[in-house]
PDB file of N, CA and C in Angstrom:
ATOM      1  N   UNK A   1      -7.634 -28.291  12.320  1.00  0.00           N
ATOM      2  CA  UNK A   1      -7.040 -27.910  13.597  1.00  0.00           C
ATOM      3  C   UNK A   1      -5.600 -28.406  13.633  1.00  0.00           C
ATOM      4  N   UNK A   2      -5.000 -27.532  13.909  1.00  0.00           N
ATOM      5  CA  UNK A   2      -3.381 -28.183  14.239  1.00  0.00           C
ATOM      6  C   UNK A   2      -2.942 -28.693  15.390  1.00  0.00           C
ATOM      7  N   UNK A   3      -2.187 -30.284  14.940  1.00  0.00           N
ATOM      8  CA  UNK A   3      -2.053 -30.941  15.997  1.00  0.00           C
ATOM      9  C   UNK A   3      -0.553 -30.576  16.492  1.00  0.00           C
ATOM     10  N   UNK A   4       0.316 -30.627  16.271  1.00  0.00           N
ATOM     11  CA  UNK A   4       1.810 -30.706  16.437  1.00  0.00           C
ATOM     12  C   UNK A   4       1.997 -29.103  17.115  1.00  0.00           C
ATOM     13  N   UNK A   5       3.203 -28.904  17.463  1.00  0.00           N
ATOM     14  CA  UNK A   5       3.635 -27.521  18.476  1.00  0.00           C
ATOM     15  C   UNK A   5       3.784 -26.869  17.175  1.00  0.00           C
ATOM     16  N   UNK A   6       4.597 -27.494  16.368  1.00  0.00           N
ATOM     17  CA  UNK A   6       4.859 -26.259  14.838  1.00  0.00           C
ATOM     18  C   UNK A   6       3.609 -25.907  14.259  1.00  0.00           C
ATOM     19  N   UNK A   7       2.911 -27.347  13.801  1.00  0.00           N
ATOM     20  CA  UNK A   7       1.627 -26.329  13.108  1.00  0.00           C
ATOM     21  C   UNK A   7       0.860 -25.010  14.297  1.00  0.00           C
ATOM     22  N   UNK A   8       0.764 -25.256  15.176  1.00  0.00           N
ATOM     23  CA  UNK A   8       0.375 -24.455  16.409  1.00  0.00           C
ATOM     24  C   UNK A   8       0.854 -23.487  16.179  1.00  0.00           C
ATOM     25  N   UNK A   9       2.201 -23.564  16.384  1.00  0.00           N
ATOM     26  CA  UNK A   9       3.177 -22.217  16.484  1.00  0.00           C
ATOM     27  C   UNK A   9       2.750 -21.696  14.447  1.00  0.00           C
ATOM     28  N   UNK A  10       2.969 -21.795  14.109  1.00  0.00           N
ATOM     29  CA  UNK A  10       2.384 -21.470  12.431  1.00  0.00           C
ATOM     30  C   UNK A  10       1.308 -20.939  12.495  1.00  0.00           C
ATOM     31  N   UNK A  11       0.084 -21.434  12.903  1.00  0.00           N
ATOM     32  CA  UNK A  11      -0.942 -20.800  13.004  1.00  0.00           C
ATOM     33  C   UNK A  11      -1.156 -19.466  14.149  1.00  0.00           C
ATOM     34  N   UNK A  12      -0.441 -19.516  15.192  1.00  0.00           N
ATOM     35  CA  UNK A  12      -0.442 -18.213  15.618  1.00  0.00           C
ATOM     36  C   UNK A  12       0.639 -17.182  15.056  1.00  0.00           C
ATOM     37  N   UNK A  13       1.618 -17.441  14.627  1.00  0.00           N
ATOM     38  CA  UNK A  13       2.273 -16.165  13.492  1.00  0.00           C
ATOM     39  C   UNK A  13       1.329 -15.914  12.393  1.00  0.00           C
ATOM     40  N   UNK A  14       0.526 -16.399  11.635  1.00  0.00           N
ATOM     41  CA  UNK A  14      -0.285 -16.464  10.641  1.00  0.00           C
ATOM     42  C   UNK A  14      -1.377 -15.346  11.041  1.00  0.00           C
ATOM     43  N   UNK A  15      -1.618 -15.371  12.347  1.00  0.00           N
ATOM     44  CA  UNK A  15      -2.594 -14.586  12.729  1.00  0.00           C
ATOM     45  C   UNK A  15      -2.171 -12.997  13.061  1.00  0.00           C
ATOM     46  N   UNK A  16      -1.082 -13.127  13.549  1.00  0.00           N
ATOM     47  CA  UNK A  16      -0.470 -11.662  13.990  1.00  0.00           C
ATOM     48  C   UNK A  16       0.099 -11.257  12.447  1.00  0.00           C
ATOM     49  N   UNK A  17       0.693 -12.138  11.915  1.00  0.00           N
ATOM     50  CA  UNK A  17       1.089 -11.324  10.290  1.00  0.00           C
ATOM     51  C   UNK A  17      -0.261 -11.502   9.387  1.00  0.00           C
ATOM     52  N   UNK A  18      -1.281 -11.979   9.418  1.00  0.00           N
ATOM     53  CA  UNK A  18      -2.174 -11.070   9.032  1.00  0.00           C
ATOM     54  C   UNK A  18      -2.870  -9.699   9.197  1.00  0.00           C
ATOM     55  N   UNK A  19      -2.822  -9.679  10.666  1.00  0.00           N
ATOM     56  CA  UNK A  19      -3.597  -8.655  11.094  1.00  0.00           C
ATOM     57  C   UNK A  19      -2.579  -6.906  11.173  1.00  0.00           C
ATOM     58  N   UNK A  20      -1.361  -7.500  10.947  1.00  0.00           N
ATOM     59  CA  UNK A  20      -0.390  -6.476  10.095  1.00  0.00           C
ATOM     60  C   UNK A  20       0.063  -6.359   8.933  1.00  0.00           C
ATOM     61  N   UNK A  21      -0.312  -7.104   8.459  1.00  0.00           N
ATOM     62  CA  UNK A  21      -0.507  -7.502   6.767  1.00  0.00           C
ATOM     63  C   UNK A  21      -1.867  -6.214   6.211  1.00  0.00           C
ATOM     64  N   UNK A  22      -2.934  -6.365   7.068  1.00  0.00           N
ATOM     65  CA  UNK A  22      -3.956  -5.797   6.897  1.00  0.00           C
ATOM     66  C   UNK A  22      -4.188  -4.196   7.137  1.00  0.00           C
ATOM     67  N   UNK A  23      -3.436  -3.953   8.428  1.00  0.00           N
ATOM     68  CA  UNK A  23      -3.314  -2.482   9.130  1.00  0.00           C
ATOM     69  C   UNK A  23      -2.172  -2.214   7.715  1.00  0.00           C
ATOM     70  N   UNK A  24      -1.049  -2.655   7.070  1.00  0.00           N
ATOM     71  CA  UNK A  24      -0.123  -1.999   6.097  1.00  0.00           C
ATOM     72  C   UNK A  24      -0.863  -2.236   5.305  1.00  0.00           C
ATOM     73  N   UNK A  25      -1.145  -2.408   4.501  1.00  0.00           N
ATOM     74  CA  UNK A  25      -2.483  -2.449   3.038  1.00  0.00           C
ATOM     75  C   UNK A  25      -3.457  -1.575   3.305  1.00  0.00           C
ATOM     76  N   UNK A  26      -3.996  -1.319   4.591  1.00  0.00           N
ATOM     77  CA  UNK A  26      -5.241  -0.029   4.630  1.00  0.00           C
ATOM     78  C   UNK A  26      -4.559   1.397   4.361  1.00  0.00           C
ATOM     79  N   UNK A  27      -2.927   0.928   5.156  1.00  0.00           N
ATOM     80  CA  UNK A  27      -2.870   2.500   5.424  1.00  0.00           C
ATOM     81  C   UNK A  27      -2.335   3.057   4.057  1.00  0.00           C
ATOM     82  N   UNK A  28      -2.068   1.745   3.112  1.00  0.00           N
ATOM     83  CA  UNK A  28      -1.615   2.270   1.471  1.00  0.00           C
ATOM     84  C   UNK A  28      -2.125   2.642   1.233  1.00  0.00           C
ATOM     85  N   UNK A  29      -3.513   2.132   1.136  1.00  0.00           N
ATOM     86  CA  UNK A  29      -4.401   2.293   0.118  1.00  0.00           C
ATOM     87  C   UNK A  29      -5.291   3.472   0.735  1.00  0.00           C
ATOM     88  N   UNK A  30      -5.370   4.400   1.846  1.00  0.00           N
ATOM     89  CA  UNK A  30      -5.712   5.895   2.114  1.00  0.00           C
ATOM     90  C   UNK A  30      -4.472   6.495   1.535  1.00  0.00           C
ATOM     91  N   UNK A  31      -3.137   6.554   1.369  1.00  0.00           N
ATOM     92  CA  UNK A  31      -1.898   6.812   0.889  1.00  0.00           C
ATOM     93  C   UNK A  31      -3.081   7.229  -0.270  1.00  0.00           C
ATOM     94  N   UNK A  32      -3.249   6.249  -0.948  1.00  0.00           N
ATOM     95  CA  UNK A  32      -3.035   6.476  -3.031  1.00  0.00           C
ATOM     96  C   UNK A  32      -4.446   7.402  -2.721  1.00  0.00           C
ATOM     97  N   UNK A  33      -5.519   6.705  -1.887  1.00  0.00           N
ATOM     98  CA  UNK A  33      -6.766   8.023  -1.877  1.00  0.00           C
ATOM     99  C   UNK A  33      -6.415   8.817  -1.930  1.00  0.00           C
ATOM    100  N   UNK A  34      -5.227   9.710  -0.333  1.00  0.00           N
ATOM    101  CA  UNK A  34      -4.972  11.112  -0.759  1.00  0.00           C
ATOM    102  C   UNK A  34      -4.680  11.985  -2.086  1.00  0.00           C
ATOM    103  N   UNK A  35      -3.704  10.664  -2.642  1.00  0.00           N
ATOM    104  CA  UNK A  35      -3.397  11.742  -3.929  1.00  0.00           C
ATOM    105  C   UNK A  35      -4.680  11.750  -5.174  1.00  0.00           C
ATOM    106  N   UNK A  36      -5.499  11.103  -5.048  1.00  0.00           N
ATOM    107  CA  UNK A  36      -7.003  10.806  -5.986  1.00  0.00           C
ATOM    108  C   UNK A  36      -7.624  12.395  -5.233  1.00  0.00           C
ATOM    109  N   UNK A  37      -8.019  12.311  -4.118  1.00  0.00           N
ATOM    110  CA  UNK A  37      -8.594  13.120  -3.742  1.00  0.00           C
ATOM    111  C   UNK A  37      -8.035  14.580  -4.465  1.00  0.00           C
ATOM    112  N   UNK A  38      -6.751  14.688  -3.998  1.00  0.00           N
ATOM    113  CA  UNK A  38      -5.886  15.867  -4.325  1.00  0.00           C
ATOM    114  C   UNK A  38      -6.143  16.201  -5.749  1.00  0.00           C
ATOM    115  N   UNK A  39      -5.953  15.402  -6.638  1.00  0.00           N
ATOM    116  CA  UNK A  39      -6.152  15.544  -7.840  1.00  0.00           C
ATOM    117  C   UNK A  39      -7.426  15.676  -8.538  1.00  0.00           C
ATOM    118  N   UNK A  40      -8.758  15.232  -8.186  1.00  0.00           N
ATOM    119  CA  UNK A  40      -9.914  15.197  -8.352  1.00  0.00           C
ATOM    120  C   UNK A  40     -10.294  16.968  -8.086  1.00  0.00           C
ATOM    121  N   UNK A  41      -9.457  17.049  -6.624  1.00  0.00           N
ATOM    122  CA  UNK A  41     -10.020  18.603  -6.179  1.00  0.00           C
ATOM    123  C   UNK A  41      -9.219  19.798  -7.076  1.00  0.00           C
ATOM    124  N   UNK A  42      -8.425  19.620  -7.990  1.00  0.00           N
ATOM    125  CA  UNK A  42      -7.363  20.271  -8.592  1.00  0.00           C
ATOM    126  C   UNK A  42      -6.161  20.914  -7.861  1.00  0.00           C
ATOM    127  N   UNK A  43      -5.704  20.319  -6.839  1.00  0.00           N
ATOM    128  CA  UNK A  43      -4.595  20.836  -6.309  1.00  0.00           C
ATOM    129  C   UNK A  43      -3.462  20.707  -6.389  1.00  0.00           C
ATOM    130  N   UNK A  44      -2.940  20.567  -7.553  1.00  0.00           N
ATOM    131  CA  UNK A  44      -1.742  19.885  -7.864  1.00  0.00           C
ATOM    132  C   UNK A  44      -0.322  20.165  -6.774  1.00  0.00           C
ATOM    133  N   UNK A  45      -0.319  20.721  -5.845  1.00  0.00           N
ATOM    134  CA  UNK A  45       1.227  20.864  -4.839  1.00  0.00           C
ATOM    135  C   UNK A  45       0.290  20.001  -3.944  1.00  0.00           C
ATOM    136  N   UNK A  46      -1.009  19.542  -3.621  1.00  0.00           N
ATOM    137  CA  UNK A  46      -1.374  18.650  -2.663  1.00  0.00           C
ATOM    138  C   UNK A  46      -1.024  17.538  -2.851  1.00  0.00           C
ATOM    139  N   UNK A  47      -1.328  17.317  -4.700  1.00  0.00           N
ATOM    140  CA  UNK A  47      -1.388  16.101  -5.055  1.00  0.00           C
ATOM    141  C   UNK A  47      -0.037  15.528  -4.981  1.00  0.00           C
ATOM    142  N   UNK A  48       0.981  16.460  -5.713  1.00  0.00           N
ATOM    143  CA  UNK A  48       1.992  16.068  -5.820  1.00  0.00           C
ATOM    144  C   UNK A  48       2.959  15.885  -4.120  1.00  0.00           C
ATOM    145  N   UNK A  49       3.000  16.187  -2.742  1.00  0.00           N
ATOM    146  CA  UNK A  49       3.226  15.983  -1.467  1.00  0.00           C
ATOM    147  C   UNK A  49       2.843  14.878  -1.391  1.00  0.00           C
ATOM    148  N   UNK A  50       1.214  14.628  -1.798  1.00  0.00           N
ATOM    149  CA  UNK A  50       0.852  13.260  -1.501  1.00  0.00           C
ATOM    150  C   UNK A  50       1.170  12.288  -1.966  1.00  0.00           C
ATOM    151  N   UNK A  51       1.500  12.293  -3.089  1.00  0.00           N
ATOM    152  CA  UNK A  51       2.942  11.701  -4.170  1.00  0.00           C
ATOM    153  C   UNK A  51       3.807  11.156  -3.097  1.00  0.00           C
ATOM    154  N   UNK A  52       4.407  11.964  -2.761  1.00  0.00           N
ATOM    155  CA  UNK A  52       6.001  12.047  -2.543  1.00  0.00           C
ATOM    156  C   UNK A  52       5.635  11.051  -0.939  1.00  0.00           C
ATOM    157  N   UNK A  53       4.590  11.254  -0.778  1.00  0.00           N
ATOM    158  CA  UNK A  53       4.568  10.798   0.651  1.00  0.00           C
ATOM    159  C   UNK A  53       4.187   8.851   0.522  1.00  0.00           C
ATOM    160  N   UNK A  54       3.078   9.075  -0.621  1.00  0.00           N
ATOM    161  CA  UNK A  54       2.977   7.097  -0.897  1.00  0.00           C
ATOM    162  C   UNK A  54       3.971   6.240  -1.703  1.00  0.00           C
ATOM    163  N   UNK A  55       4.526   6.815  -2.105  1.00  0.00           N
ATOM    164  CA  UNK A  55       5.537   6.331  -3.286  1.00  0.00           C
ATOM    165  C   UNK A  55       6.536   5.564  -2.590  1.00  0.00           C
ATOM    166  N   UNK A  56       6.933   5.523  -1.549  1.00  0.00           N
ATOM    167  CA  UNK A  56       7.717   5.036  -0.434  1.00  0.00           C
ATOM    168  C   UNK A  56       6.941   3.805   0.338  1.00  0.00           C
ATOM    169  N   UNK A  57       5.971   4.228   0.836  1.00  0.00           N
ATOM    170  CA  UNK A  57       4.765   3.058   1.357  1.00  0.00           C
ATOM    171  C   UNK A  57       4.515   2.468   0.475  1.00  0.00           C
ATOM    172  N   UNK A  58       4.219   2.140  -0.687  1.00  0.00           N
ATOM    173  CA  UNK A  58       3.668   2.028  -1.633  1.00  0.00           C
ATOM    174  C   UNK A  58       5.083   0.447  -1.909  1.00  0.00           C
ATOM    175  N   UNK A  59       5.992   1.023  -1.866  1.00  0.00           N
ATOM    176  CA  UNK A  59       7.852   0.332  -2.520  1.00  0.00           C
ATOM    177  C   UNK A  59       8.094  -0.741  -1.187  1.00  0.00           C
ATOM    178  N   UNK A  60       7.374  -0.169  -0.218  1.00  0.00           N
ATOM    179  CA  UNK A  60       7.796  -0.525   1.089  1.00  0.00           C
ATOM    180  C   UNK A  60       6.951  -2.063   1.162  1.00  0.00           C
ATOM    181  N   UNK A  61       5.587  -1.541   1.059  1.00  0.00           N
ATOM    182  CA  UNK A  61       4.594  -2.639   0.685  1.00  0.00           C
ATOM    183  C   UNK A  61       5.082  -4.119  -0.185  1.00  0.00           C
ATOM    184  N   UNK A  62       5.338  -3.457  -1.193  1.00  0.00           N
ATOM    185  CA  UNK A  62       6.063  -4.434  -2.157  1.00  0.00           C
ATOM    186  C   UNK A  62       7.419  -5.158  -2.107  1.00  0.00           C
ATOM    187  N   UNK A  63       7.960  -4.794  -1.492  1.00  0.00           N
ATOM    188  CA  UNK A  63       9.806  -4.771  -0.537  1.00  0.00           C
ATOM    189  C   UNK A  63       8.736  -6.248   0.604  1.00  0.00           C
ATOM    190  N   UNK A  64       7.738  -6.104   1.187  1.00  0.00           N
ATOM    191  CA  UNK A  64       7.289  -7.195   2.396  1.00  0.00           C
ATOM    192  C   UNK A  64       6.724  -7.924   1.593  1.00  0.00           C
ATOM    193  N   UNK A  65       5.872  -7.558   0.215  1.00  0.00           N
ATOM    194  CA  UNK A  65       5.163  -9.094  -0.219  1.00  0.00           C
ATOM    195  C   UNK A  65       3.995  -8.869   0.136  1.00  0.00           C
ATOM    196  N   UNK A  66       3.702  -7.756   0.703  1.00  0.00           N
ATOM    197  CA  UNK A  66       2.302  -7.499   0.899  1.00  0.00           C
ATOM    198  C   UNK A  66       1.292  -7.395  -0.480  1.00  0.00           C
ATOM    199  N   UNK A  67       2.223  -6.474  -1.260  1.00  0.00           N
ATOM    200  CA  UNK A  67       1.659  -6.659  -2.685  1.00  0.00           C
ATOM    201  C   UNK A  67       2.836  -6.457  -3.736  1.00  0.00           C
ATOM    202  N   UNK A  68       2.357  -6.856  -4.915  1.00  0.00           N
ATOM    203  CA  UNK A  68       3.232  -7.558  -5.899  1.00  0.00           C
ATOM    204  C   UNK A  68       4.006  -6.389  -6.377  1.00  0.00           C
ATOM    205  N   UNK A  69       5.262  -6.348  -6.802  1.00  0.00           N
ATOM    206  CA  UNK A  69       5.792  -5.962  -7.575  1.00  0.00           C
ATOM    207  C   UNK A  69       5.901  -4.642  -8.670  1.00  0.00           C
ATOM    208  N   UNK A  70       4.635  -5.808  -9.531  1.00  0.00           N
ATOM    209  CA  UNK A  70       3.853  -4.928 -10.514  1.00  0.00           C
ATOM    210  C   UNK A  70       2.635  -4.293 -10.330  1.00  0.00           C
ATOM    211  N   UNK A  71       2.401  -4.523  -9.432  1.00  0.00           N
ATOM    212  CA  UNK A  71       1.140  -3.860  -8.645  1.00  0.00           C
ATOM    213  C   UNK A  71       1.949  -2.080  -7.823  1.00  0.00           C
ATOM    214  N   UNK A  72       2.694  -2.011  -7.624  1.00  0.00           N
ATOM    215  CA  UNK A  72       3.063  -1.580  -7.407  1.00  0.00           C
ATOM    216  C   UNK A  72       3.810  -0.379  -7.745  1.00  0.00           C
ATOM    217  N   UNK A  73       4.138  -1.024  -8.837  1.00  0.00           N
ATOM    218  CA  UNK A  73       4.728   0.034 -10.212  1.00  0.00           C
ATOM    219  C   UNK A  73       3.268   0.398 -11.109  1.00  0.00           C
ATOM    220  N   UNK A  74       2.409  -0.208 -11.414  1.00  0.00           N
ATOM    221  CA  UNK A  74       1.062   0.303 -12.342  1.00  0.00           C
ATOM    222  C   UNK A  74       0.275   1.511 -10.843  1.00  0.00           C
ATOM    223  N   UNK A  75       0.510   1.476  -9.774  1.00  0.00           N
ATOM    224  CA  UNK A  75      -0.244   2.470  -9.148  1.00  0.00           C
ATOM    225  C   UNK A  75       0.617   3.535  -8.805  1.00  0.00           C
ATOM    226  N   UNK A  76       1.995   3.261  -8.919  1.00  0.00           N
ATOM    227  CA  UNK A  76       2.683   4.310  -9.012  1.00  0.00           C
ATOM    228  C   UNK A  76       2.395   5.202 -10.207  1.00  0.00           C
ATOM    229  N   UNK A  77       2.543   4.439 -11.487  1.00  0.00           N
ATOM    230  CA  UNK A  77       2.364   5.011 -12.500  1.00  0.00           C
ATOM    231  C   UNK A  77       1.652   6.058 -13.002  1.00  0.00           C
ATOM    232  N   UNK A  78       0.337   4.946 -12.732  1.00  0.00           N
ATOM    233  CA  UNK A  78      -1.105   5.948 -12.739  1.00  0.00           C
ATOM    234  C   UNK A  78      -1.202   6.959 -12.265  1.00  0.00           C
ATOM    235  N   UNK A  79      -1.289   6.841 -10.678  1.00  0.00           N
ATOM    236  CA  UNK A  79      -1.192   8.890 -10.265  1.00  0.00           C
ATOM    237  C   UNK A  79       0.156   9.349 -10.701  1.00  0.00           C
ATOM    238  N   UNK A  80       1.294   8.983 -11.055  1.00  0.00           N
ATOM    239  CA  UNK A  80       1.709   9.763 -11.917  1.00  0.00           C
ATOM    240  C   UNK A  80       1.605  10.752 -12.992  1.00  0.00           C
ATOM    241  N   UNK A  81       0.703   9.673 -14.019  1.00  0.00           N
ATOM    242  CA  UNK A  81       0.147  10.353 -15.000  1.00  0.00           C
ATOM    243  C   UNK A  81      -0.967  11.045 -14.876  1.00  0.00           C
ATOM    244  N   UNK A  82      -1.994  10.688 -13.564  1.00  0.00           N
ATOM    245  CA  UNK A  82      -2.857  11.769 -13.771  1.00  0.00           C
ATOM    246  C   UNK A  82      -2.513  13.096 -12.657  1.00  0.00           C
ATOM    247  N   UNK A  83      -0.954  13.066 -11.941  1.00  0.00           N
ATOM    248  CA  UNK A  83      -0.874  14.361 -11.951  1.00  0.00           C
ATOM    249  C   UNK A  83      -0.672  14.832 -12.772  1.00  0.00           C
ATOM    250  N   UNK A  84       0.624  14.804 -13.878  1.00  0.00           N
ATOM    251  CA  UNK A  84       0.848  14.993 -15.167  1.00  0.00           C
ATOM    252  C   UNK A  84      -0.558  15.716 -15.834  1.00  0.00           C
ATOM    253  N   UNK A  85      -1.150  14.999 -15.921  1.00  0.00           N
ATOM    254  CA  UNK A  85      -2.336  15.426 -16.519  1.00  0.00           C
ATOM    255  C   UNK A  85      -3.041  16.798 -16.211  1.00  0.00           C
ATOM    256  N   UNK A  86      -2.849  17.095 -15.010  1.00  0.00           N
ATOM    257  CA  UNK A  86      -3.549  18.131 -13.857  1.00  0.00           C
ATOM    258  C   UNK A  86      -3.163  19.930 -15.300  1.00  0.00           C
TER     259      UNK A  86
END
């Protein structure tokens, strides 16, 4: 339990930047579904919109620290290549 006003004050930012920490990470990760979906169904102008649309969320994510870097670039990658693939 936190005794002092700072740890206090710490622990309630902790709570609101989690719980937006969490709402931006869900809404990525339906982002990269769409383009799985798209691509699974063979639609490649779906897939590729849906591309164009996470690739930004995706940079954006990684720009806050929500997720890493290289995490970031390997899921870019991937549906890359499996539109490519299409």
């Amino acid at each position: 339990m936190a005794n002092s006003a700072s740890a206090k004050k710490r622990a309630r930012q902790a709570v609101v930047r989690r719980s937006r920490n969490m709402s931006d990470r869900s809404m990525m990760r339906t982002s990269i579904k769409k383009v799985y979906y798209a691509v699974e169904a063979g639609d490649k102008a779906a897939a590729e919109a849906a591309y164009k649309e996470a690739c930004p969320m995706i940079d954006r994510m990684a720009g806050k620290g929500v997720i890493h870097i290289n995490k970031a670039a390997r899921h870019k990658s991937r549906m890359n290549s499996n539109i490519r693939a299409m």
